[in-house]
PDB file of N, CA and C in Angstrom:
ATOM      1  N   UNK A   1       0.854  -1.182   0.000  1.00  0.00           N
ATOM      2  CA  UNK A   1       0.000   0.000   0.000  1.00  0.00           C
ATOM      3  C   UNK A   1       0.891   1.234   0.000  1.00  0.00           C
ATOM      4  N   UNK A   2       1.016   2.438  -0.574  1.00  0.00           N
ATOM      5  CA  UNK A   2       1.417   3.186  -1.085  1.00  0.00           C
ATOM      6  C   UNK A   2       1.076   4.390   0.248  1.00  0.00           C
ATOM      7  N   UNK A   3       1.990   5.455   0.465  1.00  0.00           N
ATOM      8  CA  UNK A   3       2.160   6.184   1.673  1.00  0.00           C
ATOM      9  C   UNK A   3       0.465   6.972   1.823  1.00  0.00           C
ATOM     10  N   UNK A   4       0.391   7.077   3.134  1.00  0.00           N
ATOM     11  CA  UNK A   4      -1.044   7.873   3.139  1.00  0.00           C
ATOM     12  C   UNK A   4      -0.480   9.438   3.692  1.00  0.00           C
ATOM     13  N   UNK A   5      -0.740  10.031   2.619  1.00  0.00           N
ATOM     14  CA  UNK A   5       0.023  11.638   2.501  1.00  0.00           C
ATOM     15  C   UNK A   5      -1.360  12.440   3.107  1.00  0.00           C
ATOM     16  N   UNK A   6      -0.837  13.111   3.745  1.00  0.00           N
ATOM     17  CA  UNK A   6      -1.945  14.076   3.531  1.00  0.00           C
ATOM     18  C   UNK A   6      -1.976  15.411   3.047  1.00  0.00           C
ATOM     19  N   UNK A   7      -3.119  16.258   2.564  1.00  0.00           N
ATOM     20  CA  UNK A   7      -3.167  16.948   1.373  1.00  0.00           C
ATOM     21  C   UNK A   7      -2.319  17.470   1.143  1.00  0.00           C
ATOM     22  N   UNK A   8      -2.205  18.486   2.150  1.00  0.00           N
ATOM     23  CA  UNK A   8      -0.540  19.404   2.186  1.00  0.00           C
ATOM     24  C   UNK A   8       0.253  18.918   1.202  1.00  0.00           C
ATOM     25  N   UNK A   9       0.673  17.539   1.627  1.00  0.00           N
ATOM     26  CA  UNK A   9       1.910  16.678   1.275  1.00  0.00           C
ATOM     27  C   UNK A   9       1.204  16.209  -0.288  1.00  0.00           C
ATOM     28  N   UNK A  10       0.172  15.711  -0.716  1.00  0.00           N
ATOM     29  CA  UNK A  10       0.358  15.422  -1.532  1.00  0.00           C
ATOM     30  C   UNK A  10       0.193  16.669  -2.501  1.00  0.00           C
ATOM     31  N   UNK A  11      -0.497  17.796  -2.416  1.00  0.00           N
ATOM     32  CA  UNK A  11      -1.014  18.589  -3.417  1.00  0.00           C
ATOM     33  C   UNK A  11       0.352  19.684  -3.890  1.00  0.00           C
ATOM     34  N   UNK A  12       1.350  19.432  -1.981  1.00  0.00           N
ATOM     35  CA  UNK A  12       2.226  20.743  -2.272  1.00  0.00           C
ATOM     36  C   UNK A  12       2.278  22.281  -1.955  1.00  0.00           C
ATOM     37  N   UNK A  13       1.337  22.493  -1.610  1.00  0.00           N
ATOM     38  CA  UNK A  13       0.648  23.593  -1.447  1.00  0.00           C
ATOM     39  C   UNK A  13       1.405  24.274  -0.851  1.00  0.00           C
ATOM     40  N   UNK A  14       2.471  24.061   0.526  1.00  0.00           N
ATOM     41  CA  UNK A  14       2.991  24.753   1.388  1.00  0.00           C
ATOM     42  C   UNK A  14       2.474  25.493   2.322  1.00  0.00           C
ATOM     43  N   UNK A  15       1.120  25.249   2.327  1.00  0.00           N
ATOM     44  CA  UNK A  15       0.223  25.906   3.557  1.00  0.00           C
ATOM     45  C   UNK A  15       0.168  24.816   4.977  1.00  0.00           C
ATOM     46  N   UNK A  16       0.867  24.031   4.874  1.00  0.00           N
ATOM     47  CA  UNK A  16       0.922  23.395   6.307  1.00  0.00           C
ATOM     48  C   UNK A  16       1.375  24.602   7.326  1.00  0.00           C
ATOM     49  N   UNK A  17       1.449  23.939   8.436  1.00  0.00           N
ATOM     50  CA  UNK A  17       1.951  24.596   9.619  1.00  0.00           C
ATOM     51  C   UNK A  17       3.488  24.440   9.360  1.00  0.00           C
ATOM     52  N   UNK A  18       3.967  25.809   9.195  1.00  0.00           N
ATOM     53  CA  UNK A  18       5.723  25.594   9.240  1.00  0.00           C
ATOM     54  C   UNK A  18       5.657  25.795   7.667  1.00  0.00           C
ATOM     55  N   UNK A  19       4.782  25.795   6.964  1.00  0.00           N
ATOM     56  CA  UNK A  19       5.323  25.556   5.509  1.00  0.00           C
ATOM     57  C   UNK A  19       5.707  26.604   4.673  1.00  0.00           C
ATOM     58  N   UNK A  20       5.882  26.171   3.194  1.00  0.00           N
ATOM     59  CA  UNK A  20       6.810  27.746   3.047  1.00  0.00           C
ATOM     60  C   UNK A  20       5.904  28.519   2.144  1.00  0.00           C
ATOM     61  N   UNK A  21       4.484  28.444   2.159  1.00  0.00           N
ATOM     62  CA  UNK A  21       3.701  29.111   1.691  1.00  0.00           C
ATOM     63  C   UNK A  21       2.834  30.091   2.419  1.00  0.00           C
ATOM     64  N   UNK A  22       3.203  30.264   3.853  1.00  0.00           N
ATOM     65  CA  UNK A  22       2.402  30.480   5.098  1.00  0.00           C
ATOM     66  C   UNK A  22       2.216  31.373   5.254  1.00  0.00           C
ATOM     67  N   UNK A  23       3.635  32.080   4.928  1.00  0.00           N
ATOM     68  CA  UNK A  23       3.933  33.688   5.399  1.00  0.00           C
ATOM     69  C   UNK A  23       2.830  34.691   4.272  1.00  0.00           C
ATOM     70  N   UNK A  24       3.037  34.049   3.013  1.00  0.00           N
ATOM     71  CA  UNK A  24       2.338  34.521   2.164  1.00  0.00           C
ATOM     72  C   UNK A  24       0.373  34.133   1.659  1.00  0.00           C
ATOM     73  N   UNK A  25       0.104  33.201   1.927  1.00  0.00           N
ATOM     74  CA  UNK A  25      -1.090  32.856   2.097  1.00  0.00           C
ATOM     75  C   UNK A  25      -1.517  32.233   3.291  1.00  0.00           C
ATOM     76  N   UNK A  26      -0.675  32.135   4.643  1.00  0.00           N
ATOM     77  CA  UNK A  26      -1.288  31.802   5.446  1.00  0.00           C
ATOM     78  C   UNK A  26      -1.544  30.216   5.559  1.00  0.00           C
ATOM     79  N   UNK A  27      -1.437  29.688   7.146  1.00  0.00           N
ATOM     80  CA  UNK A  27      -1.528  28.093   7.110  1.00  0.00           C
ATOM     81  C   UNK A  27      -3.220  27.932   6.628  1.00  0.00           C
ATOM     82  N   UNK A  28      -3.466  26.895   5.969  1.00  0.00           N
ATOM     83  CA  UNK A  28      -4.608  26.469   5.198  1.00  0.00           C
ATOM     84  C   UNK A  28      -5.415  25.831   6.581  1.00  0.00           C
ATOM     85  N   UNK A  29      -6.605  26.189   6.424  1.00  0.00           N
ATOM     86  CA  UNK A  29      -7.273  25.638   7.992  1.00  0.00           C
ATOM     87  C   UNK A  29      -7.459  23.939   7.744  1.00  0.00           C
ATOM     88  N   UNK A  30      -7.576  23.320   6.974  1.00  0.00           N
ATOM     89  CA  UNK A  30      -7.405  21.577   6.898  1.00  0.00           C
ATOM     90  C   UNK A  30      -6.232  21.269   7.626  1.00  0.00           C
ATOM     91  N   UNK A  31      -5.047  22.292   7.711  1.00  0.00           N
ATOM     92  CA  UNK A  31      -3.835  21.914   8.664  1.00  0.00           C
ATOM     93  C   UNK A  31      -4.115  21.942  10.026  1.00  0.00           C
ATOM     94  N   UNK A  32      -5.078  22.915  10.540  1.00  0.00           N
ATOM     95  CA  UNK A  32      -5.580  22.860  12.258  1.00  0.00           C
ATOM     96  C   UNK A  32      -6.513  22.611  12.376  1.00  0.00           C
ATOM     97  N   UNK A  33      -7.356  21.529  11.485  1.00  0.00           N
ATOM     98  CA  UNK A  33      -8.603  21.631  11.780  1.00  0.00           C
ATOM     99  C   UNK A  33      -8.564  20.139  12.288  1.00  0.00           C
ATOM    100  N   UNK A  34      -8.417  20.635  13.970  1.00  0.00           N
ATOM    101  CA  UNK A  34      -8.376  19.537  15.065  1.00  0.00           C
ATOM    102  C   UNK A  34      -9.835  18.394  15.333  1.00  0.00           C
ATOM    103  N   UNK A  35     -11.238  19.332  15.285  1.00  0.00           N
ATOM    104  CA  UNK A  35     -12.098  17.874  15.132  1.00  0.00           C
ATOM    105  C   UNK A  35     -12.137  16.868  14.150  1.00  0.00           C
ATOM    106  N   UNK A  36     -11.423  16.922  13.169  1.00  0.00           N
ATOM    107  CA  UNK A  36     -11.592  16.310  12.091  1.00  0.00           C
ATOM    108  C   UNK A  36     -10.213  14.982  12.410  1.00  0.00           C
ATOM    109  N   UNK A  37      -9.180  15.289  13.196  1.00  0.00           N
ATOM    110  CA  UNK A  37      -8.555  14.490  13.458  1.00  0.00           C
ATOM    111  C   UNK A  37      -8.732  12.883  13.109  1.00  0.00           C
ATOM    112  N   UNK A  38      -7.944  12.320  12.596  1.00  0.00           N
ATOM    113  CA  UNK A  38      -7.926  10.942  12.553  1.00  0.00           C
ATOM    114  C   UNK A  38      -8.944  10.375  11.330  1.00  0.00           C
ATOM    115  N   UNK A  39      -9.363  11.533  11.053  1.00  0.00           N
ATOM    116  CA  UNK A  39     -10.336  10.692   9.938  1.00  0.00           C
ATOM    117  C   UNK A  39      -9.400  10.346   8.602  1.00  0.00           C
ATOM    118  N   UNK A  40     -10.212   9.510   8.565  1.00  0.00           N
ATOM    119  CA  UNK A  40      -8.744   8.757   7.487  1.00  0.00           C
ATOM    120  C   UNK A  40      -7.560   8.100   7.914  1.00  0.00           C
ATOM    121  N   UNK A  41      -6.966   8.423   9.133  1.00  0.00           N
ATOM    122  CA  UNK A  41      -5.414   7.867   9.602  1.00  0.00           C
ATOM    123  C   UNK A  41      -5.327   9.630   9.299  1.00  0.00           C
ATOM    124  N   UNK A  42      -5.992  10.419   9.177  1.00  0.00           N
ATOM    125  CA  UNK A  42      -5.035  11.664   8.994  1.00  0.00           C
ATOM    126  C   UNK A  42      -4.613  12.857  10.251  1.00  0.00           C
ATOM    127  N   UNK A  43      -4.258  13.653  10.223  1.00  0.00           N
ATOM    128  CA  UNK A  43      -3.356  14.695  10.798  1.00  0.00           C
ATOM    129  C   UNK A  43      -4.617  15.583  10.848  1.00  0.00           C
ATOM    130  N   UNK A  44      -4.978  16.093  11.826  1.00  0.00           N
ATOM    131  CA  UNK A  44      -6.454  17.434  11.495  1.00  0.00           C
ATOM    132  C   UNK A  44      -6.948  16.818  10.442  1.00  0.00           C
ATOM    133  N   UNK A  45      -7.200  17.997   9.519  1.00  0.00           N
ATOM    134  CA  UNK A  45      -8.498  17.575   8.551  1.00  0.00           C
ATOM    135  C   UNK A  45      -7.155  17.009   7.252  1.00  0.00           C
ATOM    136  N   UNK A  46      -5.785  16.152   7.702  1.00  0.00           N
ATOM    137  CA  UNK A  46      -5.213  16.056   6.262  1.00  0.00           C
ATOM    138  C   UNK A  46      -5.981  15.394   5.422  1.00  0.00           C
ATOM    139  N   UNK A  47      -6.373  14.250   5.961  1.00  0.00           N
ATOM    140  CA  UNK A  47      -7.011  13.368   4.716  1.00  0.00           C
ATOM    141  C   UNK A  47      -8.973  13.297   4.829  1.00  0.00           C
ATOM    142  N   UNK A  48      -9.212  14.923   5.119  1.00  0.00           N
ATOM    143  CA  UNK A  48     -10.823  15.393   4.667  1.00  0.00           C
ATOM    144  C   UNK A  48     -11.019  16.247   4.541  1.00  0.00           C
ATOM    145  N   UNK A  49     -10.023  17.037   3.944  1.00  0.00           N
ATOM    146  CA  UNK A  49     -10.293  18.153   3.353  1.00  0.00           C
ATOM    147  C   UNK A  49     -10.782  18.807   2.860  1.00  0.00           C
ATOM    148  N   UNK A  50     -11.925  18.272   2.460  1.00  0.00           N
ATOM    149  CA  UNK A  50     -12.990  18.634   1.478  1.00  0.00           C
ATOM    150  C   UNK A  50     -14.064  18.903   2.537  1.00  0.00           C
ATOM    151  N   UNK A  51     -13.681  18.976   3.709  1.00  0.00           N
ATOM    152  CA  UNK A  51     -14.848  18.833   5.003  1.00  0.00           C
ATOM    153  C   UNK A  51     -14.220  20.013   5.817  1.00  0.00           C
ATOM    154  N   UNK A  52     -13.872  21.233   4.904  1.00  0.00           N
ATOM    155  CA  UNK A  52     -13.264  22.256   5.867  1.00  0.00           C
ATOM    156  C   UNK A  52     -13.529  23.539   5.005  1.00  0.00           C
ATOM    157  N   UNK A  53     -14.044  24.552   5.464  1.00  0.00           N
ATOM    158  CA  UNK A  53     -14.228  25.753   4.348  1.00  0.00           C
ATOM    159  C   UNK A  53     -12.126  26.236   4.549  1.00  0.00           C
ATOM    160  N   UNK A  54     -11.873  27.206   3.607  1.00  0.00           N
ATOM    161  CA  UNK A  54     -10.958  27.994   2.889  1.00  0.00           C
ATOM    162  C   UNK A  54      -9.774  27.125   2.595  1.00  0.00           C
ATOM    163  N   UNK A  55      -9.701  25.823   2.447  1.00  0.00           N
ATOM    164  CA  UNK A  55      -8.797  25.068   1.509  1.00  0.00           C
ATOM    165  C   UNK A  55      -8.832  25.849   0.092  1.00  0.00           C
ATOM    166  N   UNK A  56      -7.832  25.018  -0.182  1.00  0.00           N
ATOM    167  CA  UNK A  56      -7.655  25.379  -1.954  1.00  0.00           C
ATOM    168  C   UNK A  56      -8.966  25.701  -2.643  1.00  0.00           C
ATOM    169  N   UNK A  57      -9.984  24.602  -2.599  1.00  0.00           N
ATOM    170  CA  UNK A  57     -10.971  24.490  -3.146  1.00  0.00           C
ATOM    171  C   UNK A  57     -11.889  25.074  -2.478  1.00  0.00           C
ATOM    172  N   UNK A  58     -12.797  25.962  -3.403  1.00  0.00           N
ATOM    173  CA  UNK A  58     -13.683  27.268  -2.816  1.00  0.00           C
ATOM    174  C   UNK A  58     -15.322  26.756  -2.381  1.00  0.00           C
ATOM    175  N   UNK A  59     -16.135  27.376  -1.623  1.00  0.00           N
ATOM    176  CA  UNK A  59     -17.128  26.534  -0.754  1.00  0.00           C
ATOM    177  C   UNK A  59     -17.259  26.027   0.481  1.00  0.00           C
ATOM    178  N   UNK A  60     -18.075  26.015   0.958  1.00  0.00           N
ATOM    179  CA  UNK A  60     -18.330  24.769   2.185  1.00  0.00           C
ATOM    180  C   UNK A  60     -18.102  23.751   1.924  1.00  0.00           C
ATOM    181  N   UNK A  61     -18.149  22.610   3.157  1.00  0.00           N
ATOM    182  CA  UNK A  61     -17.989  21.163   2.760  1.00  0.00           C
ATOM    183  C   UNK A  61     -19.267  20.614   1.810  1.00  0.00           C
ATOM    184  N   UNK A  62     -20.398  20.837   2.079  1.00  0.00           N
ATOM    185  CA  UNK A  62     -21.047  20.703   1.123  1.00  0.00           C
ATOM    186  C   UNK A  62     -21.140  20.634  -0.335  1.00  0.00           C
ATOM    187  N   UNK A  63     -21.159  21.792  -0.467  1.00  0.00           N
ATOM    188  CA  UNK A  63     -21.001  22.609  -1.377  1.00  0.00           C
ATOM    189  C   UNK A  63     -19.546  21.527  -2.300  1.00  0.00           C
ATOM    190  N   UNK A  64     -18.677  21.850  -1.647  1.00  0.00           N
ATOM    191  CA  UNK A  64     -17.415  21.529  -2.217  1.00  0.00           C
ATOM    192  C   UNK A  64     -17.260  19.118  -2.978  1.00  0.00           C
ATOM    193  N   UNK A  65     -18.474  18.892  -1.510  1.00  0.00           N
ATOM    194  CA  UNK A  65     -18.100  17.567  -1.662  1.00  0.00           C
ATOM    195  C   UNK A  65     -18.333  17.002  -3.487  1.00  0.00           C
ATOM    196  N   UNK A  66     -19.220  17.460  -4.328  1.00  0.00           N
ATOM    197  CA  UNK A  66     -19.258  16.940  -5.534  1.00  0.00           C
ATOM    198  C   UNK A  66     -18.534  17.144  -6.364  1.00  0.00           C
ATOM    199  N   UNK A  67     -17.256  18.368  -5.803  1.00  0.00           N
ATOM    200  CA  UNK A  67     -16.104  18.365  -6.528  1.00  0.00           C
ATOM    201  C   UNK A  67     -15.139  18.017  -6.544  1.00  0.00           C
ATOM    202  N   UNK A  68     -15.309  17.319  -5.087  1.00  0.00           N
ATOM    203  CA  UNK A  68     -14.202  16.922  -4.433  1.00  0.00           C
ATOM    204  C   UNK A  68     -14.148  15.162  -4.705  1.00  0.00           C
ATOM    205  N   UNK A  69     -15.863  14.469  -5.479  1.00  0.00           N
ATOM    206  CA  UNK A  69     -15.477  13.253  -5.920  1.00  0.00           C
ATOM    207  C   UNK A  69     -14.668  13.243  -7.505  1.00  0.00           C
ATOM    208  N   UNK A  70     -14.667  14.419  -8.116  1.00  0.00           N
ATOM    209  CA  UNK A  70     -13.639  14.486  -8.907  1.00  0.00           C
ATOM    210  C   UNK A  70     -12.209  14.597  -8.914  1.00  0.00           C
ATOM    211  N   UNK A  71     -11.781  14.917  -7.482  1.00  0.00           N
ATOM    212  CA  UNK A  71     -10.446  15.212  -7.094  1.00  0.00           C
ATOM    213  C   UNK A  71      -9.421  14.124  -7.134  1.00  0.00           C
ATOM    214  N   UNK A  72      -8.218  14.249  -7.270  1.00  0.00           N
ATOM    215  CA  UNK A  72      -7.324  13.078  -7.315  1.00  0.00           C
ATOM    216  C   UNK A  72      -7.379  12.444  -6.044  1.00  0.00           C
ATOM    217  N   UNK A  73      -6.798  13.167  -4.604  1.00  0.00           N
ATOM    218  CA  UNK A  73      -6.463  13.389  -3.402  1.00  0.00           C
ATOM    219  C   UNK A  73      -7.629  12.440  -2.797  1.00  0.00           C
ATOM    220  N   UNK A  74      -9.321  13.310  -2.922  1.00  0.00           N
ATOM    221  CA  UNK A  74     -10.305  12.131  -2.682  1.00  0.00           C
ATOM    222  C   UNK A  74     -10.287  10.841  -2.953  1.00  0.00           C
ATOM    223  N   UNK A  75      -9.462  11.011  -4.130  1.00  0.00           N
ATOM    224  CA  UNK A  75      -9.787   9.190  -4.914  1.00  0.00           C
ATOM    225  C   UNK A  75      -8.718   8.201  -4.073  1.00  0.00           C
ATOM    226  N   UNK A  76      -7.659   9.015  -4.063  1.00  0.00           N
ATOM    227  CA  UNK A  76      -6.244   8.392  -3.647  1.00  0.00           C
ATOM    228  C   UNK A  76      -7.055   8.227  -1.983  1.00  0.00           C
ATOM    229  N   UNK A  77      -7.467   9.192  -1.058  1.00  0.00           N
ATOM    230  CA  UNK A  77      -7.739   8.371   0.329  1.00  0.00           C
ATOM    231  C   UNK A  77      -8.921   7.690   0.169  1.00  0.00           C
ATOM    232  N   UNK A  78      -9.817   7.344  -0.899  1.00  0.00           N
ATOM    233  CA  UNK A  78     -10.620   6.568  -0.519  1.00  0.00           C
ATOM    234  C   UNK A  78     -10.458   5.024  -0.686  1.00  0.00           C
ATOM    235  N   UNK A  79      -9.431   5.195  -1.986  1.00  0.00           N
ATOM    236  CA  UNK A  79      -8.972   4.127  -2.392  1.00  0.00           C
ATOM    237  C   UNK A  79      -8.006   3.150  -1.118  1.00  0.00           C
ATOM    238  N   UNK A  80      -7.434   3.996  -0.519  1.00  0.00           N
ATOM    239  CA  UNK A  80      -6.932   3.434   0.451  1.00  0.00           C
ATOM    240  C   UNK A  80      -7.460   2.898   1.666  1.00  0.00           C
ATOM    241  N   UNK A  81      -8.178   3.721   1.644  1.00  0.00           N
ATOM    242  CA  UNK A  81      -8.794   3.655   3.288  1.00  0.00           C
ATOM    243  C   UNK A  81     -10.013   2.265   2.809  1.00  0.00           C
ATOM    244  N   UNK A  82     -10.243   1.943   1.801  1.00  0.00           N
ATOM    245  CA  UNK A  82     -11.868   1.347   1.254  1.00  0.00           C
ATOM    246  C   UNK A  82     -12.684   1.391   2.297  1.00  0.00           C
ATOM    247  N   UNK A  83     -13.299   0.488   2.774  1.00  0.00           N
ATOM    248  CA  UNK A  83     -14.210   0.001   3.520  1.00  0.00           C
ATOM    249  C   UNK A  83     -14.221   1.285   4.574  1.00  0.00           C
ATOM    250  N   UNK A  84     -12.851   1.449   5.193  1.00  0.00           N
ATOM    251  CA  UNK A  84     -13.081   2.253   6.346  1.00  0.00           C
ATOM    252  C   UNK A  84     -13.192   3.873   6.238  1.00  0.00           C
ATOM    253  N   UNK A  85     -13.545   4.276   4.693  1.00  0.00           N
ATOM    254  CA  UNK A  85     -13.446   5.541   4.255  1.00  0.00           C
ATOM    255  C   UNK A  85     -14.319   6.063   5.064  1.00  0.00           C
ATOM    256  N   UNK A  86     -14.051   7.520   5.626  1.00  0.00           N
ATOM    257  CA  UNK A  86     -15.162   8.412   6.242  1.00  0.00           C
ATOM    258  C   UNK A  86     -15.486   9.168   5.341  1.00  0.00           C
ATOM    259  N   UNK A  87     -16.217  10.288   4.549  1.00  0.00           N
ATOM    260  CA  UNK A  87     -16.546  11.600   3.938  1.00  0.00           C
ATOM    261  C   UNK A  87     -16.386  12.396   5.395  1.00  0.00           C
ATOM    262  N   UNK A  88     -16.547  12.084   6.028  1.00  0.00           N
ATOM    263  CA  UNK A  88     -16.344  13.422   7.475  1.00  0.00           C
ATOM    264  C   UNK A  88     -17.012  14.011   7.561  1.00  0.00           C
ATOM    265  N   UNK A  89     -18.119  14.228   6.531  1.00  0.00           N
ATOM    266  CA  UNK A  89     -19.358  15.121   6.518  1.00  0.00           C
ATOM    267  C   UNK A  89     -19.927  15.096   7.555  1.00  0.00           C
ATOM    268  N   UNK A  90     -20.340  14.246   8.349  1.00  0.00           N
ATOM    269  CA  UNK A  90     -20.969  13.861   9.467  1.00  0.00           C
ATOM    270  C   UNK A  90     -20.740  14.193  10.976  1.00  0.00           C
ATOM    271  N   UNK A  91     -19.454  14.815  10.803  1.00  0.00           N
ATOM    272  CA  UNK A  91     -18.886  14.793  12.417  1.00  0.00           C
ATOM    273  C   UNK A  91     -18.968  16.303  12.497  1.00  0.00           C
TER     274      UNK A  91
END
């Protein structure tokens, strides 16, 4: 099974905490977004990102989730996680 990245890490972005996009756009709230913890095996909201307003992608979680089944990142943690996938929508 292939590393479980989370978004930060896989997209690049540099909006993690510490990262080198921070100073200039600020840490991305999927990096502190502490209830979301663990969903997925992830870090805050790393691997549900799509379950956090001002990520990359513009919207609410709502809003955002039917774009977010087009996303690579979605496909890649669901694929991994199968059975035990959350959407996070719920919490």
């Amino acid at each position: 099974m292939s590393e479980r990245l989370q978004c930060w890490e896989f997209k690049k972005c540099g909006r993690e905490v510490g990262g080198t996009n921070t100073e200039e756009d600020g840490v991305c709230p999927a990096a502190t977004h502490w209830p979301a913890d663990g969903i997925n095996r992830g870090i805050a909201a790393g691997r549900a990102c799509w379950t956090v307003d001002g990520t990359l992608c513009p919207g609410g979680p709502k809003e955002k989730f039917c774009r977010c089944l087009e996303c690579t990142f979605f496909r890649v943690v669901s694929e991994q996680e199968g059975r035990n996938f959350e959407n996070g929508l719920s919490r």
